[in-house]
Protein backbone atom coordinates (compact mmCIF):
# COMPACT_ATOMS: atom_id res chain seq x y z
CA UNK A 1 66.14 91.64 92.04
CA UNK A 2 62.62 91.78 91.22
CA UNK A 3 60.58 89.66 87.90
CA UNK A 4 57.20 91.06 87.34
CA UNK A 5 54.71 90.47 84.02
CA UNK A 6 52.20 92.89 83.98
CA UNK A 7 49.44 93.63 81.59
CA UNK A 8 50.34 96.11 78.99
CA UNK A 9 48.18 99.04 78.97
CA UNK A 10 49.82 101.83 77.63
CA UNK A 11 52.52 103.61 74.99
CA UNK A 12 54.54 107.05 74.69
CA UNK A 13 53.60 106.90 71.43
CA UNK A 14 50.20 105.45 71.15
CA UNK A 15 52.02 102.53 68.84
CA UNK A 16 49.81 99.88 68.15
CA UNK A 17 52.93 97.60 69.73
CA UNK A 18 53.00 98.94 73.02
CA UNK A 19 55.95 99.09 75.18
CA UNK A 20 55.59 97.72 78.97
CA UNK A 21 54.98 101.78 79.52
CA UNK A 22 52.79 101.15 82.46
CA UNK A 23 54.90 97.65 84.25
CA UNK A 24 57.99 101.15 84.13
CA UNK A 25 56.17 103.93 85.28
CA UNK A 26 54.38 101.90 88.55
CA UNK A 27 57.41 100.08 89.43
CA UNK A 28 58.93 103.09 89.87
CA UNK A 29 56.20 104.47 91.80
CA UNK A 30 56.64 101.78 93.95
CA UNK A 31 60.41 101.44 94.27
CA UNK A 32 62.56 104.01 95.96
CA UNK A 33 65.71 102.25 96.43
CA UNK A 34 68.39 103.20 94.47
CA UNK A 35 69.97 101.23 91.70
CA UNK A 36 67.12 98.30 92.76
CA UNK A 37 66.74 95.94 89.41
CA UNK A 38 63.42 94.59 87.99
CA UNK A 39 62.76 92.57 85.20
CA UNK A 40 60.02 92.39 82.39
CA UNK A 41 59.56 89.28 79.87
CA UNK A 42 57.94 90.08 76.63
CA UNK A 43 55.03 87.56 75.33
CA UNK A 44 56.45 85.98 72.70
CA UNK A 45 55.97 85.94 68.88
CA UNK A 46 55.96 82.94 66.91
CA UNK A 47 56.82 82.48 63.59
CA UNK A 48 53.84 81.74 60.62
CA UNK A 49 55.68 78.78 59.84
CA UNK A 50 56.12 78.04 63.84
CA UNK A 51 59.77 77.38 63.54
CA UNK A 52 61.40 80.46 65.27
CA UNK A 53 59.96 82.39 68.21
CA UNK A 54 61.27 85.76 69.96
CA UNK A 55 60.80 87.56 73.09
CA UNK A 56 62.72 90.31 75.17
CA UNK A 57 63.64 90.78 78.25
CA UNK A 58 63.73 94.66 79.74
CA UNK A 59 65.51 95.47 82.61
CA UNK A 60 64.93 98.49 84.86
CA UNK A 61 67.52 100.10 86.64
CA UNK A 62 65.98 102.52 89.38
CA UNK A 63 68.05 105.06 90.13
CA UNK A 64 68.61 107.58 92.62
CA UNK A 65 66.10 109.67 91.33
CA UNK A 66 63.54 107.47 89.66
CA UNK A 67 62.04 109.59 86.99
CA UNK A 68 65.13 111.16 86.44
CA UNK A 69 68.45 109.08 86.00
CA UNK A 70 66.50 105.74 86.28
CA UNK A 71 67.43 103.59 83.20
CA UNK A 72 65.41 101.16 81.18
CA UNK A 73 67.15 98.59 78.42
CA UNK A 74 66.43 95.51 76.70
CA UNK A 75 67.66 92.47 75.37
CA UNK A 76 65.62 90.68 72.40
CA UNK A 77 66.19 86.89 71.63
CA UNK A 78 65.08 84.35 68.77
CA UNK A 79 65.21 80.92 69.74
CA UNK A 80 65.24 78.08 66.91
CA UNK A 81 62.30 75.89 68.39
CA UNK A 82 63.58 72.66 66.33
CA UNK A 83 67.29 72.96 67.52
CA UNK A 84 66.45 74.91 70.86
CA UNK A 85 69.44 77.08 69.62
CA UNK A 86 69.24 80.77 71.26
CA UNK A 87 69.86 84.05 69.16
CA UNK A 88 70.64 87.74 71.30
CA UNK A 89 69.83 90.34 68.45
CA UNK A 90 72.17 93.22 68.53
CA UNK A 91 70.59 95.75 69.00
CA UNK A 92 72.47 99.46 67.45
CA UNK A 93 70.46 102.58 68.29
CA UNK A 94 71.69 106.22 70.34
CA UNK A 95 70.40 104.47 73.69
CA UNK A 96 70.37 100.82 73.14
CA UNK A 97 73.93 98.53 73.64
CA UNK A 98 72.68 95.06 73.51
CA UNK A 99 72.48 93.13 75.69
CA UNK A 100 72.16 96.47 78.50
CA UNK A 101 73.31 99.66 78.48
CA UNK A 102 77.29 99.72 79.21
CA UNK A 103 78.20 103.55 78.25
CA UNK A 104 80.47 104.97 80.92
CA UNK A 105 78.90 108.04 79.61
CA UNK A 106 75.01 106.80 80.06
CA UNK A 107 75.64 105.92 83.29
CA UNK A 108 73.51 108.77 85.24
CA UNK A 109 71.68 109.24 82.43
CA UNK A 110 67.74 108.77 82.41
CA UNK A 111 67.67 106.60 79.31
CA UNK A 112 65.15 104.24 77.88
CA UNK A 113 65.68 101.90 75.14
CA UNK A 114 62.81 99.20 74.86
CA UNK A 115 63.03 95.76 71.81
CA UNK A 116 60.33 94.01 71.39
CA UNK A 117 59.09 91.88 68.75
CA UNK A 118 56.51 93.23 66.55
CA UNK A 119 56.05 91.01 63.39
CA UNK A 120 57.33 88.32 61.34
CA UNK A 121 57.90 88.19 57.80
CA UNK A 122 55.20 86.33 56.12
CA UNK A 123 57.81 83.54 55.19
CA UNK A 124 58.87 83.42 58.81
CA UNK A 125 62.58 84.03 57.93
CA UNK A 126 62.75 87.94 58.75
CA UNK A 127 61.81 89.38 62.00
CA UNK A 128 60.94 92.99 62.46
CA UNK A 129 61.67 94.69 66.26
CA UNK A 130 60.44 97.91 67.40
CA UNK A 131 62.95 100.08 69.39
CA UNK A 132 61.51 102.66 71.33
CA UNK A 133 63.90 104.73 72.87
CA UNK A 134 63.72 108.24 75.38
CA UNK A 135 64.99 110.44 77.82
CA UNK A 136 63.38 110.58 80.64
CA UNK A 137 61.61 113.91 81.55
CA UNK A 138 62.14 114.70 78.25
CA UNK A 139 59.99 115.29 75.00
CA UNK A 140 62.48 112.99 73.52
CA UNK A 141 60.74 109.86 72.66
CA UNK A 142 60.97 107.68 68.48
CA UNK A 143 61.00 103.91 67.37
CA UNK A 144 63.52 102.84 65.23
CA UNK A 145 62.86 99.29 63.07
CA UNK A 146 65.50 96.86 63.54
CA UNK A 147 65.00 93.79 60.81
CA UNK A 148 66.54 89.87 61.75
CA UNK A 149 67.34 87.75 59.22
CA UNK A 150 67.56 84.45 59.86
CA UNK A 151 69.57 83.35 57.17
CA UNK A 152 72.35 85.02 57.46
CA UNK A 153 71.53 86.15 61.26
CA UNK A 154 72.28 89.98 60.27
CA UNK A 155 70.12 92.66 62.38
CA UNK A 156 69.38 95.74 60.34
CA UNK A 157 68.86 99.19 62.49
CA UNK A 158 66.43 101.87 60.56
CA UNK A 159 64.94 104.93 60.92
CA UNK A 160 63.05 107.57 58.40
CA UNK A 161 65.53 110.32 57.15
CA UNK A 162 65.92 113.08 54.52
CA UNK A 163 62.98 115.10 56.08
CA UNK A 164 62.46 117.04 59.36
CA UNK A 165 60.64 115.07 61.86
CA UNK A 166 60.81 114.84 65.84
CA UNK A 167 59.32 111.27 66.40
CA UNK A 168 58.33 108.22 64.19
CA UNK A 169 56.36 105.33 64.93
CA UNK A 170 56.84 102.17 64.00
CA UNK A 171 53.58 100.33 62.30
CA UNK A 172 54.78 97.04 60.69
CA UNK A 173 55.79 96.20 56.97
CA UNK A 174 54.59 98.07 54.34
CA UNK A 175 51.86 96.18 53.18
CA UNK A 176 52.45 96.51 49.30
CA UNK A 177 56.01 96.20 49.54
CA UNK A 178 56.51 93.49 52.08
CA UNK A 179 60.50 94.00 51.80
CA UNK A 180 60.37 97.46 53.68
CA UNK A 181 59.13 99.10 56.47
CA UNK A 182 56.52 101.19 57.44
CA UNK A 183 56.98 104.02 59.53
CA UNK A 184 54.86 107.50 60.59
CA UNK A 185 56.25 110.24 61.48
CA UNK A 186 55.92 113.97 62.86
CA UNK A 187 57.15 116.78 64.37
CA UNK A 188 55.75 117.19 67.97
CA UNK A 189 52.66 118.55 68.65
CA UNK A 190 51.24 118.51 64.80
CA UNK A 191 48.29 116.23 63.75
CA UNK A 192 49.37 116.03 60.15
CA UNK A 193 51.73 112.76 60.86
CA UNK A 194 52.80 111.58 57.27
CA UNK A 195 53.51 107.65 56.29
CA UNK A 196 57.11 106.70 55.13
CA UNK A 197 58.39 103.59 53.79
CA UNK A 198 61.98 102.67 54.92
CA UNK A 199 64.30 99.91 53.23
CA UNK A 200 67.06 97.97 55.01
CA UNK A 201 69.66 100.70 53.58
CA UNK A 202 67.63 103.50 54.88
CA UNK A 203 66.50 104.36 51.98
CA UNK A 204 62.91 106.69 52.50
CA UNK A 205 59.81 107.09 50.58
CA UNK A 206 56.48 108.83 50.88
CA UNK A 207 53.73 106.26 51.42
CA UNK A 208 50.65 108.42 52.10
CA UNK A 209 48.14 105.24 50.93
CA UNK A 210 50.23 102.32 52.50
CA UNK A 211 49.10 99.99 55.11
CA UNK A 212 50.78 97.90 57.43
CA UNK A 213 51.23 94.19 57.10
CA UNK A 214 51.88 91.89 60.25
CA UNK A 215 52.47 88.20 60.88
CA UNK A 216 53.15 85.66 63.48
CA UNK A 217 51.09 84.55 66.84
CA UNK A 218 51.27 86.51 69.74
CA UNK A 219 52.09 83.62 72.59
CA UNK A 220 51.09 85.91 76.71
């Protein structure tokens, strides 16, 4: 087993909360040997109010063919900094099965399925994830939102729907409704990506004029 924590340089997406795109793609470069495991650590996000911080750990599974059935997965964690208690998110999207990918049917699959923290609620007692998942050698490639509540310590999993679309990006909460999430979307290859707001029920709306909203210190 391998640890590594380097820079973050690029995205599938362009998303303004990059994946560890780069850390994947040159450790596979590098590492022939079949079913070899490596491990990434997230930097972690701290809370406004500097009570909660979370981080994820990725885990990359090379396999036989790298760029082929090689698998990437995630596990995302909130740890209560004045009771040092320790939170694993669950994590429900096509490719993700928190805390790594289980499916008997996934198993020579090239899937990817990346958490990591992305924003805070301005409170500090919501968290907002980005799940990227893919195929590899595939076009295949979206974020989902997933949304921790502290509270209650419920994970929401959303995505844009009612409309035709082949990706969406994640960008943050929706700056004028800080209760939802804010989401662009596409179908591949066209310029004219549109702006969606998404609430914790799925529930979709145009947001053409919305801006995202993020909070929390970024701890490398």
């Amino acid at each position: 087993m391998q640890s590594s924590h380097l820079r973050i340089e690029c995205d599938p997406l362009n998303s303004p909360f990059p994946v560890p795109w780069s850390w994947v793609m040159e450790t596979l470069s590098q590492s022939p040997q079949v079913s070899q495991l490596h491990y990434f650590r997230s930097p972690t996000l701290l809370s406004p109010d500097g009570r909660h911080a979370a981080y994820s750990r990725i885990q990359l599974r090379v396999g036989d063919h790298p760029l082929i059935t090689s698998q990437v997965s995630s596990a995302l964690f909130v740890e209560n900094l004045e009771t040092e208690d320790i939170h694993a998110i669950p994590i429900h999207a096509p490719f993700a099965n928190n805390p790594f990918i289980r499916d008997v049917e996934l198993e020579s699959a090239g899937t990817i399925a990346i958490a990591i923290p992305v924003s805070w609620s301005e409170a500090g007692d919501r968290l907002l994830i980005r799940e990227f998942e893919s195929l590899f050698s595939s076009s295949l490639a979206s974020d989902f939102a997933v949304i921790w509540d502290c509270h209650s310590q419920t994970a929401y999993t959303i995505a844009p729907s009612g409309f035709p679309y082949s990706y969406a990006m994640l960008l943050g909460w929706s700056g004028d409704r800080p209760d939802q999430v804010l989401f662009e979307a596409s179908l591949m290859g066209e310029s004219d990506a549109q702006r969606w707001v998404v609430d914790c029920q799925g529930r979709t709306n145009p947001a053409p004029d919305a801006q995202p909203a993020v909070f929390g210190r970024t701890l490398r």
